[in-house]
N, C-alpha and C. Protein backbone atom coordinates (compact mmCIF):
# COMPACT_ATOMS: atom_id res chain seq x y z
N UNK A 1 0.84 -1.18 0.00
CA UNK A 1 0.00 0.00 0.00
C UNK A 1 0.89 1.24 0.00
N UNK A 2 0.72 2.12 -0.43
CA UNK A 2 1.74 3.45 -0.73
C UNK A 2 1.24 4.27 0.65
N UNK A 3 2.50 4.97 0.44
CA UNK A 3 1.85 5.63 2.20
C UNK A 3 1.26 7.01 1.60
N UNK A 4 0.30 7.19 2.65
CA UNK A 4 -0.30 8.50 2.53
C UNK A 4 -0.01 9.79 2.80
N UNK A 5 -0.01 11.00 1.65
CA UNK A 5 0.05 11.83 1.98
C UNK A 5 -0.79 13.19 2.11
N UNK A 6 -0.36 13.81 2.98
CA UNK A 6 -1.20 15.00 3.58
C UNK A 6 -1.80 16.03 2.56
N UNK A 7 -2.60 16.77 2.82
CA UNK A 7 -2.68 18.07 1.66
C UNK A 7 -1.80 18.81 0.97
N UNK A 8 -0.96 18.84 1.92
CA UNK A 8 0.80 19.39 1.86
C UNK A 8 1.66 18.74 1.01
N UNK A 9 1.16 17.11 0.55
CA UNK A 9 1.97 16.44 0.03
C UNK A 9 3.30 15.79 0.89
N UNK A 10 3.09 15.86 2.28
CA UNK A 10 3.91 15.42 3.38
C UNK A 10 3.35 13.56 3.82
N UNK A 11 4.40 13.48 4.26
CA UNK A 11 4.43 11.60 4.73
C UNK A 11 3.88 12.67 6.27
N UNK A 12 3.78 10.90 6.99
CA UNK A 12 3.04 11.15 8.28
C UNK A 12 4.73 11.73 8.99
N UNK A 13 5.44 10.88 8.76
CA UNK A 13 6.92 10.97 9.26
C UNK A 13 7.60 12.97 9.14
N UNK A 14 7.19 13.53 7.85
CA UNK A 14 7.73 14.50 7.34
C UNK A 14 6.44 15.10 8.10
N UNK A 15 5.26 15.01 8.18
CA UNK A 15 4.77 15.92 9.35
C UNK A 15 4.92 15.77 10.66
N UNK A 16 5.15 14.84 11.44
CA UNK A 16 5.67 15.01 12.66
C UNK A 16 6.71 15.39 12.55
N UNK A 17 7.88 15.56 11.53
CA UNK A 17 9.11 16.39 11.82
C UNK A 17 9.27 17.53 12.07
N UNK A 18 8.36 18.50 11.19
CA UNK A 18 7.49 19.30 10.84
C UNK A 18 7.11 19.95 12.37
N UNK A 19 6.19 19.29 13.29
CA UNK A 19 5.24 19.59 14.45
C UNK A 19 5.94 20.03 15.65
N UNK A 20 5.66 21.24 16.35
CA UNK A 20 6.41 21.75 17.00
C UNK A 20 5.41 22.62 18.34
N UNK A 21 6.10 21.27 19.25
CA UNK A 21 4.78 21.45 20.01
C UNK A 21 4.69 22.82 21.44
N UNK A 22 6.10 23.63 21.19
CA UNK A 22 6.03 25.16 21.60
C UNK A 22 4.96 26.13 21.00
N UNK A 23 4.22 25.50 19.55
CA UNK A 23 3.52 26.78 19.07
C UNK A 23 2.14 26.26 19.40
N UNK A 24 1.72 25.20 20.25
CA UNK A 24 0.42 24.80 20.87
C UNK A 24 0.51 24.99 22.11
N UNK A 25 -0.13 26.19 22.94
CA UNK A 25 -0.14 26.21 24.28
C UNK A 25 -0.31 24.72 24.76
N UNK A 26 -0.20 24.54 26.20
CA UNK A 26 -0.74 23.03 27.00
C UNK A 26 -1.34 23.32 28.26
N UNK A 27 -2.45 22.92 28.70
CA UNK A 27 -3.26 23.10 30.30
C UNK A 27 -2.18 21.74 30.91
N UNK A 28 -2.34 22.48 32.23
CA UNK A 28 -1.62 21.52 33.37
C UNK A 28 -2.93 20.74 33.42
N UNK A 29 -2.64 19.10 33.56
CA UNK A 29 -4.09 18.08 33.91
C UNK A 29 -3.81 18.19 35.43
N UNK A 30 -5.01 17.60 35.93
CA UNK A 30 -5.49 17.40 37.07
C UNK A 30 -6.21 16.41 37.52
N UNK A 31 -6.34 15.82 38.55
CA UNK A 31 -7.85 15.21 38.92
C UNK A 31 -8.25 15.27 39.40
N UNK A 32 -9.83 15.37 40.03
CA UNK A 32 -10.52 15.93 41.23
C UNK A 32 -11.05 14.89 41.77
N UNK A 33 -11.49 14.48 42.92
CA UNK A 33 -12.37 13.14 43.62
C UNK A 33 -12.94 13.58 44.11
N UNK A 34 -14.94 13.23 43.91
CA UNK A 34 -15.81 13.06 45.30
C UNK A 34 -15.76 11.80 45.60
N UNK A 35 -15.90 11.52 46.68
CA UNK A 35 -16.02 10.41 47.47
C UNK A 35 -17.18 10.58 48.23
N UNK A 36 -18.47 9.79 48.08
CA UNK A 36 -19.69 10.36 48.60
C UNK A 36 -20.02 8.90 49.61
N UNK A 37 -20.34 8.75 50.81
CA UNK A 37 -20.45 7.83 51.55
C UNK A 37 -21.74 8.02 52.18
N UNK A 38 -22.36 6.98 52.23
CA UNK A 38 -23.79 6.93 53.49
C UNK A 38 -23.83 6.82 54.98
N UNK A 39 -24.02 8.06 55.86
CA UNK A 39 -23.94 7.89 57.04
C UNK A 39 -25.56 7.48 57.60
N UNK A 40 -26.05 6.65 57.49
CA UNK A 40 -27.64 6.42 57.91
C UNK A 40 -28.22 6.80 56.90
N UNK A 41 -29.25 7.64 56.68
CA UNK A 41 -30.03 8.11 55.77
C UNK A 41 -29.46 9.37 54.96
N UNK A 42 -28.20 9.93 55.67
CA UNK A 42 -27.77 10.83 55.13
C UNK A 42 -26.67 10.95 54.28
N UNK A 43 -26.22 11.43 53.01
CA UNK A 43 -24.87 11.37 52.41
C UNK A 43 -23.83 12.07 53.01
N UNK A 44 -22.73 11.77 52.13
CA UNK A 44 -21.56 12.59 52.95
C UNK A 44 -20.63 12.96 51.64
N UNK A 45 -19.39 14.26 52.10
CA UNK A 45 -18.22 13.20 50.44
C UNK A 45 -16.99 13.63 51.42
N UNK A 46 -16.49 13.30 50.85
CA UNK A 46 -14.88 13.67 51.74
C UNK A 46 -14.29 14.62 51.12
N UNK A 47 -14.04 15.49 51.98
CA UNK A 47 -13.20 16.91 51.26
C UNK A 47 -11.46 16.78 52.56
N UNK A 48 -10.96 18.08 51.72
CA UNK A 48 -9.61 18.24 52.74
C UNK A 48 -9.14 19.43 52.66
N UNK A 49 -8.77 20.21 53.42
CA UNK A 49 -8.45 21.20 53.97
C UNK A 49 -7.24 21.67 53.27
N UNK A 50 -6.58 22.17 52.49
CA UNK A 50 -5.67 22.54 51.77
C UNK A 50 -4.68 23.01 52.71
N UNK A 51 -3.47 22.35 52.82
CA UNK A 51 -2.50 23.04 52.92
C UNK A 51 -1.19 23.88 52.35
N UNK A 52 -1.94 24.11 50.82
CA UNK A 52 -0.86 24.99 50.79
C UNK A 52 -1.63 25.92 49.86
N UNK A 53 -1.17 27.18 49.62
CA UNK A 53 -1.91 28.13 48.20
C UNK A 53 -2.06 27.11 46.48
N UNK A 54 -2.79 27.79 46.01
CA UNK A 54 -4.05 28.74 46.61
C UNK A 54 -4.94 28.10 47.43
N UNK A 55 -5.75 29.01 47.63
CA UNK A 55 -6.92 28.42 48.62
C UNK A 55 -6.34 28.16 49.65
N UNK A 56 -5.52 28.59 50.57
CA UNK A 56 -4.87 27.71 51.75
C UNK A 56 -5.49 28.02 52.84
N UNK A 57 -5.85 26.68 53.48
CA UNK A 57 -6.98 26.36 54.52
C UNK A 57 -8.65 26.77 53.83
N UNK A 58 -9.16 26.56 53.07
CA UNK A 58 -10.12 26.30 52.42
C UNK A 58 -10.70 24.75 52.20
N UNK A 59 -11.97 24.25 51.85
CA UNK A 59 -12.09 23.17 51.83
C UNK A 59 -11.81 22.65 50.07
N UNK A 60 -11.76 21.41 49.75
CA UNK A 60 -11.57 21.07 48.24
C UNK A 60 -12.10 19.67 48.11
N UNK A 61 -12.19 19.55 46.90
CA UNK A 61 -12.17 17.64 46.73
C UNK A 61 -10.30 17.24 46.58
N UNK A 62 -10.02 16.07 47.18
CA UNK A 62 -9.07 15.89 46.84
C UNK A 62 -8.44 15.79 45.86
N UNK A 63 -7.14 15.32 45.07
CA UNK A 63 -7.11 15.93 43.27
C UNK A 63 -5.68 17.05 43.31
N UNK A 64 -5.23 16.45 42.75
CA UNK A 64 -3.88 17.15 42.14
C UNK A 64 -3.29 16.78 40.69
N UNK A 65 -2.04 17.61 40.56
CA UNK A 65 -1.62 17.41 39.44
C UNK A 65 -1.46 15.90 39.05
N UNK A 66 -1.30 15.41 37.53
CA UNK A 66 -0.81 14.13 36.89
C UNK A 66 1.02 14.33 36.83
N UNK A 67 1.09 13.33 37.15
CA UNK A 67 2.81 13.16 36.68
C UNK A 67 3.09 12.94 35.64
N UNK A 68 3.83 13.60 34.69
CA UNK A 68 4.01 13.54 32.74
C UNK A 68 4.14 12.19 32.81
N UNK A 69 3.71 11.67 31.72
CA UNK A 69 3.00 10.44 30.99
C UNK A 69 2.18 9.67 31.96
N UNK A 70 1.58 10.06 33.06
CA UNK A 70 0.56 9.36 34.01
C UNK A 70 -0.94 9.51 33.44
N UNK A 71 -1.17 8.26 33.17
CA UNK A 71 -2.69 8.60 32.74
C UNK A 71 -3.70 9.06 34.02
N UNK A 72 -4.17 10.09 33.48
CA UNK A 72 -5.40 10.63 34.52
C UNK A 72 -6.28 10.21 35.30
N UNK A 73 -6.28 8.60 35.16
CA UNK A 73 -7.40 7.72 35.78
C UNK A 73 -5.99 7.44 37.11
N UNK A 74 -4.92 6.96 36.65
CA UNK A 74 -3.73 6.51 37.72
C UNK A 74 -3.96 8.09 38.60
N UNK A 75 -3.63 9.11 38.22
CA UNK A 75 -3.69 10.13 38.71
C UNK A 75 -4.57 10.50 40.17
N UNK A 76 -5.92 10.43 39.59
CA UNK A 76 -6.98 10.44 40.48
C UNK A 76 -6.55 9.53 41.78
N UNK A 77 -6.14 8.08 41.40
CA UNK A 77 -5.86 7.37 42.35
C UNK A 77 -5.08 7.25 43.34
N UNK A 78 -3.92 7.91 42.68
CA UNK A 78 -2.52 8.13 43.40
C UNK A 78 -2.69 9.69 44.20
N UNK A 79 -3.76 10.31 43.57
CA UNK A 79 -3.73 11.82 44.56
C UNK A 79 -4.78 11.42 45.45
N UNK A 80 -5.82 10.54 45.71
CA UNK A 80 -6.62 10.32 46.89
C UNK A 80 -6.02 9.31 47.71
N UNK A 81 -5.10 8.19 47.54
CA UNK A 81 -4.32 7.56 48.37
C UNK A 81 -3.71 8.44 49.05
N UNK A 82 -2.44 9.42 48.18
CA UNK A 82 -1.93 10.19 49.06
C UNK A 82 -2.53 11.37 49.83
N UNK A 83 -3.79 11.78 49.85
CA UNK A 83 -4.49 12.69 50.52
C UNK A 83 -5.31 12.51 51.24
N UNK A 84 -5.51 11.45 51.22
CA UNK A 84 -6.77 10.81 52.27
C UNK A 84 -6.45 9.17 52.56
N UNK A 85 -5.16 9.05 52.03
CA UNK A 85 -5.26 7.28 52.58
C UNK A 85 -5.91 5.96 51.80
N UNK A 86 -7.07 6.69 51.35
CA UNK A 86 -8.22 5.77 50.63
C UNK A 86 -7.49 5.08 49.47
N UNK A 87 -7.65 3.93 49.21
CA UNK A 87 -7.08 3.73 47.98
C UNK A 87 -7.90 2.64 47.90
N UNK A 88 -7.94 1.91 46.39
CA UNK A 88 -8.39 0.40 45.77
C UNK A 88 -10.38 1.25 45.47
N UNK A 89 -10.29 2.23 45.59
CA UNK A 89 -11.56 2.71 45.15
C UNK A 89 -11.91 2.65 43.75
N UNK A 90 -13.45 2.30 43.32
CA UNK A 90 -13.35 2.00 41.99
C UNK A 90 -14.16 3.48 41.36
N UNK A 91 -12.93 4.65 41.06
CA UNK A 91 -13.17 5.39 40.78
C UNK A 91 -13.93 5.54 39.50
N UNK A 92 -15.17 6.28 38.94
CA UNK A 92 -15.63 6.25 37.28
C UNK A 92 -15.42 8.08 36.80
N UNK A 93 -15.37 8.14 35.75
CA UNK A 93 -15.05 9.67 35.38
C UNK A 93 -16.63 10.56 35.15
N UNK A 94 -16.56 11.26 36.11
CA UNK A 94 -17.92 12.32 35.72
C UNK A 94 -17.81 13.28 34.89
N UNK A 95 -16.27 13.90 34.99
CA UNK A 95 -17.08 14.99 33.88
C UNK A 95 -15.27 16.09 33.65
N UNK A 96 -15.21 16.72 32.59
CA UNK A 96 -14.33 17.42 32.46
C UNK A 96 -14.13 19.06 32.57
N UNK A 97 -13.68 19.46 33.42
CA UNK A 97 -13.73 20.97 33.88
C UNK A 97 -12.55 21.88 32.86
N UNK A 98 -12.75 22.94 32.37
CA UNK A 98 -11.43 23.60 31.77
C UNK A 98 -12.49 25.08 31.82
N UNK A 99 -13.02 25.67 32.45
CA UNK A 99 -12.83 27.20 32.30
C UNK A 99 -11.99 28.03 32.41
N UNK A 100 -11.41 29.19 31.60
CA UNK A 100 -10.53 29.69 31.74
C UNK A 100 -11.03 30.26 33.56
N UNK A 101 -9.44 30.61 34.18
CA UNK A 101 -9.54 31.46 35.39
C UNK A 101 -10.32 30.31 36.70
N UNK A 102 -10.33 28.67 36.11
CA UNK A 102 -10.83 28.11 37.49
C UNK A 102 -9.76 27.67 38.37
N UNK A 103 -8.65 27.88 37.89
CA UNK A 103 -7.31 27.93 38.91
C UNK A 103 -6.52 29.17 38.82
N UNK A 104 -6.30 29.64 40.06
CA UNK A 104 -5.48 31.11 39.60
C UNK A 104 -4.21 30.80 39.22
N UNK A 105 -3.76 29.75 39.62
CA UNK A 105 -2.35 29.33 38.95
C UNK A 105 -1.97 29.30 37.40
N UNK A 106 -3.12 29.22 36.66
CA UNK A 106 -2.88 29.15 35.01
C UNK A 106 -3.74 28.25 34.35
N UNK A 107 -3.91 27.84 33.12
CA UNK A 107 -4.82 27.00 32.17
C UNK A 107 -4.49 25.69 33.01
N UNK A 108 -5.79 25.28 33.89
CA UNK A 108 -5.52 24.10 34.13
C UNK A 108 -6.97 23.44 34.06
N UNK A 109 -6.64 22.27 33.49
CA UNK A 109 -7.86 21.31 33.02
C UNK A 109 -8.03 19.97 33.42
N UNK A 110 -9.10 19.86 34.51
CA UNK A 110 -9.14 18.81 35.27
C UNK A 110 -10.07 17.47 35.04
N UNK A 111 -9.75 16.65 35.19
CA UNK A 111 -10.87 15.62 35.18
C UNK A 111 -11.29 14.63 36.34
N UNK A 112 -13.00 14.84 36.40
CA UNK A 112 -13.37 14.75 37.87
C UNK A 112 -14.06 13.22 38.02
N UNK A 113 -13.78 12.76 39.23
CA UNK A 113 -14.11 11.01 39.49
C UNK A 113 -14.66 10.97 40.42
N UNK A 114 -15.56 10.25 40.80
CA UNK A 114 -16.03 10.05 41.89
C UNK A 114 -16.67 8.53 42.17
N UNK A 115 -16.91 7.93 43.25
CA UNK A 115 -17.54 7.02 43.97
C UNK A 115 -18.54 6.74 44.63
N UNK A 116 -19.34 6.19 44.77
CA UNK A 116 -20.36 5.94 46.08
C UNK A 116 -19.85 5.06 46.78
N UNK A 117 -20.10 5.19 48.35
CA UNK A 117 -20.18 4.05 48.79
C UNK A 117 -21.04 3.85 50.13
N UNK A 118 -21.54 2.50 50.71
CA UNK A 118 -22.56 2.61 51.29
C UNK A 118 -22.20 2.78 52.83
N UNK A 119 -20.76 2.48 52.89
CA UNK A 119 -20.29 2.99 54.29
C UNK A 119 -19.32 3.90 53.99
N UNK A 120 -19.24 4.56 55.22
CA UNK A 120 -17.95 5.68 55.39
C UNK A 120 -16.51 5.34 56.24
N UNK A 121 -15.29 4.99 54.91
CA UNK A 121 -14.28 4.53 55.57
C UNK A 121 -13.72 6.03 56.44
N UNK A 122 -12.13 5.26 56.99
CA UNK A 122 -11.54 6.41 57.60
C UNK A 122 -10.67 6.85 56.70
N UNK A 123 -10.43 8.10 57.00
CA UNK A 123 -9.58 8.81 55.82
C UNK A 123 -8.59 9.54 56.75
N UNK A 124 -7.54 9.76 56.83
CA UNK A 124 -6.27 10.27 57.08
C UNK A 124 -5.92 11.43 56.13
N UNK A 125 -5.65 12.60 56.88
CA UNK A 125 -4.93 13.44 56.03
C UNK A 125 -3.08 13.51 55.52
N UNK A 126 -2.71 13.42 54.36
CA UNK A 126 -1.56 13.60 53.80
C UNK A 126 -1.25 14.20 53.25
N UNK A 127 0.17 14.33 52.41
CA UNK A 127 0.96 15.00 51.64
C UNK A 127 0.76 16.41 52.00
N UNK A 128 -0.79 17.02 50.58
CA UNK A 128 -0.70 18.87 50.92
C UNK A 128 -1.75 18.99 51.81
N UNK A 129 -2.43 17.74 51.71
CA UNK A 129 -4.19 18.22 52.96
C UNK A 129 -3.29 17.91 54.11
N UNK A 130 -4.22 19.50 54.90
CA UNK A 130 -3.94 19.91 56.35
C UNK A 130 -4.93 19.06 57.42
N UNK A 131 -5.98 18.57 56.51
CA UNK A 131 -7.01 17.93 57.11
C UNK A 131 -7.76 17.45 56.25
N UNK A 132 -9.12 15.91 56.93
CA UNK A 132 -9.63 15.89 56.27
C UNK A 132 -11.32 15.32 57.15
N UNK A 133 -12.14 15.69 56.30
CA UNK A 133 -13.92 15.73 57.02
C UNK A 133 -14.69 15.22 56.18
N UNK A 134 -15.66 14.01 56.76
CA UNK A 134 -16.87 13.60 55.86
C UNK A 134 -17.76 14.70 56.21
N UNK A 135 -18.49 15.54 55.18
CA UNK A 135 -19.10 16.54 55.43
C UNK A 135 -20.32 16.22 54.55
N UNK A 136 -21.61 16.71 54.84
CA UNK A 136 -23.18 16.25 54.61
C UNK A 136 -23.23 17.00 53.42
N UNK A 137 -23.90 16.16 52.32
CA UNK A 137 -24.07 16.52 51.34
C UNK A 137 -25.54 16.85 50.92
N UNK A 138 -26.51 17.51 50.52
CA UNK A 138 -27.76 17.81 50.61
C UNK A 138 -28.04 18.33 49.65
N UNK A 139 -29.43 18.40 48.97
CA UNK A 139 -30.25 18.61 47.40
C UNK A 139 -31.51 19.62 47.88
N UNK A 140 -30.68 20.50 47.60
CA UNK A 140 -31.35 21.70 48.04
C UNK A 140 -31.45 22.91 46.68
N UNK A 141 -32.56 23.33 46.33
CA UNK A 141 -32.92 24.35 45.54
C UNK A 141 -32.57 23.73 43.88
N UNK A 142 -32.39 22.65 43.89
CA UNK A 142 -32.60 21.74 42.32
C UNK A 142 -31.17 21.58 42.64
N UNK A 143 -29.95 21.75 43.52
CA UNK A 143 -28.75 21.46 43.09
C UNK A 143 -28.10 21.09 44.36
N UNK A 144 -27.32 19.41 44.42
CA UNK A 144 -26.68 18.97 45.27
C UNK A 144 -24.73 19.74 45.98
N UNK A 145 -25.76 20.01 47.64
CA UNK A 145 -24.82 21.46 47.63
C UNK A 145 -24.25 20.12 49.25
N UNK A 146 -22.99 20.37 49.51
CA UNK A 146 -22.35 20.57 50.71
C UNK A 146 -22.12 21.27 51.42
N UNK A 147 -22.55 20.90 53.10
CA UNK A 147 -22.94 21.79 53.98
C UNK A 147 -21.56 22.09 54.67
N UNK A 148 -20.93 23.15 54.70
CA UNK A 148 -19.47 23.56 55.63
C UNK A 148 -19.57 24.16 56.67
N UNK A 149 -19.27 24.26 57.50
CA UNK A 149 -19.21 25.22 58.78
C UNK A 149 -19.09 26.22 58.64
N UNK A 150 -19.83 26.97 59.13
CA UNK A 150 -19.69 28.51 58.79
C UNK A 150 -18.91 29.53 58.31
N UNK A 151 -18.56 30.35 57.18
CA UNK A 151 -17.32 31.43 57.07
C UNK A 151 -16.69 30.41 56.16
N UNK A 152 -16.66 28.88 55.76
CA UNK A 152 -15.69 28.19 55.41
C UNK A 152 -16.55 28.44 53.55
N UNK A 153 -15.54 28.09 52.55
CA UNK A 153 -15.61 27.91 51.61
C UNK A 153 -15.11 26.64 50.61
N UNK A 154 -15.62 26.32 49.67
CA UNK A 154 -14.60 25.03 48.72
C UNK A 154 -13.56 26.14 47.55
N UNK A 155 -12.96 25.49 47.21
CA UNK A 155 -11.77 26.04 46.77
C UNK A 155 -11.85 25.81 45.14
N UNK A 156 -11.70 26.49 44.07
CA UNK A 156 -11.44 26.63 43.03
C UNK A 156 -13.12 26.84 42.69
N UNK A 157 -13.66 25.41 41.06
CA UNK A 157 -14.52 25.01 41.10
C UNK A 157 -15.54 23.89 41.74
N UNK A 158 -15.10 23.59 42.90
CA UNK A 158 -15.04 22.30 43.45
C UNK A 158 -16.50 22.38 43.52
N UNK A 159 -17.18 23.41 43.90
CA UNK A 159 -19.15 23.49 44.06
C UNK A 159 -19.48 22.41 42.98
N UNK A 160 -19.14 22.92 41.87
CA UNK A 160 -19.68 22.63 40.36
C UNK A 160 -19.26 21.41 39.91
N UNK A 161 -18.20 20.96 40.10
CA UNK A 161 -17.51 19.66 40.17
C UNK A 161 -18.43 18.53 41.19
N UNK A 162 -18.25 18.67 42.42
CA UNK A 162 -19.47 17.97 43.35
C UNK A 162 -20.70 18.08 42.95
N UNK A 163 -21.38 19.18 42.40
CA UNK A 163 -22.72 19.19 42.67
C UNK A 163 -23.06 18.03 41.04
N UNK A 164 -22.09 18.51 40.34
CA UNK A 164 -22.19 17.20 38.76
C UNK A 164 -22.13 16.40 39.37
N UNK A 165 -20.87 15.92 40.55
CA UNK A 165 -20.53 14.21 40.50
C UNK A 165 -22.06 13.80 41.43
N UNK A 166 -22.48 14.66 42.37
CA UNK A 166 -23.36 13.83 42.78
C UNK A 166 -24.72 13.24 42.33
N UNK A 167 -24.81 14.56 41.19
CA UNK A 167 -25.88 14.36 40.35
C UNK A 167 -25.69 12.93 39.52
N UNK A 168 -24.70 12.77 39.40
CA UNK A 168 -24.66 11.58 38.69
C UNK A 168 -24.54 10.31 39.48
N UNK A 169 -24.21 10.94 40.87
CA UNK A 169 -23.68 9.08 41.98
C UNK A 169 -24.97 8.72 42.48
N UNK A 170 -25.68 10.25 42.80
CA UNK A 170 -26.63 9.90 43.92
C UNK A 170 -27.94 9.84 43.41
N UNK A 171 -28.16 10.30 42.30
CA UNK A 171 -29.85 10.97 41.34
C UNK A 171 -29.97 9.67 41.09
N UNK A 172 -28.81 9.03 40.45
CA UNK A 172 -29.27 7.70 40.02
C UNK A 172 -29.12 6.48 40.35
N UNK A 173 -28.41 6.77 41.54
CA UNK A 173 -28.74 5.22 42.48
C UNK A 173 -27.61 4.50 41.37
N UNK A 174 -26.94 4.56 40.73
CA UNK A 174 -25.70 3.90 40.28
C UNK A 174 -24.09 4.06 41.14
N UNK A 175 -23.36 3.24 41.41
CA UNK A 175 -22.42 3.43 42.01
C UNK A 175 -21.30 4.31 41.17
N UNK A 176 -21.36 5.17 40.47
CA UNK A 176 -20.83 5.63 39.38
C UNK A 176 -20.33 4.89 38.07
């Protein structure tokens, strides 16, 4: 079969030589985790207390950067082990966040996972979380909101991120 060429009249080879991947900006990846657990009749998800900027001492879903060539699903996993302990969770992907300005740090584009589960393990805080709290999750005014202690806030987009994942863990009675 003859190999194919481009509009350009280029091999695949002579366009990747060609490709120069300084003149394509790149978003830093991310991953975010709810972890939504049943305390009796009531839900919960696990958040953690940020310890470092931005947001420092604010609440978040757990979720940090990917390590170059780490696929984003390993990612998720390896940033909630190390932030909460939890690990062997069978995380599913809810949904992909990239608005400009949802990290003040720069173009960063996250992808968010979450779980159900019908009990609430223990979670340990690590690495950058200063802490960490199963905190009540509630479906209030058409949109699944988490309740914080007063004066306290979630950090970045994390509202919008939770209030999707739960719409999707908890509306439908699927384990994600």
């Amino acid at each position: 079969m003859p190999e194919l060429l481009d509009k350009r009249g280029m091999t695949e080879e002579e366009a990747i030589a060609r490709y120069r991947a300084k003149n394509y900006p790149r978003p830093a990846l991310t991953a975010d985790i709810a972890v939504f657990a049943r305390t009796g009749a009531e839900w919960r998800v696990l958040l953690i207390r940020r310890g470092n900027h931005p947001y420092l001492g604010c609440w978040a879903l757990p979720g940090g950067f990917a390590d170059e060539n780490e696929p984003v699903e390993r990612t998720a996993a390896r940033e909630l082990e190390e932030e909460t302990g939890l690990s062997g969770l069978p995380l599913a992907l809810t949904g992909f966040y990239s608005a400009p300005g949802r990290d003040p740090r720069g173009w960063v584009v996250s992808a968010a996972y979450a779980v159900r589960l019908e009990e609430q393990p223990p979670a340990k805080a690590g690495d950058d979380a200063a802490e960490t709290a199963w905190l009540p999750v509630r479906f209030t005014d058409g949109v699944w909101r988490v309740t914080l202690p007063e004066g306290e806030r979630l950090a970045f987009d994390h509202a919008q991120v939770l209030a999707d994942a739960a719409r999707q863990c908890l509306e439908t009675g699927s384990p994600v």
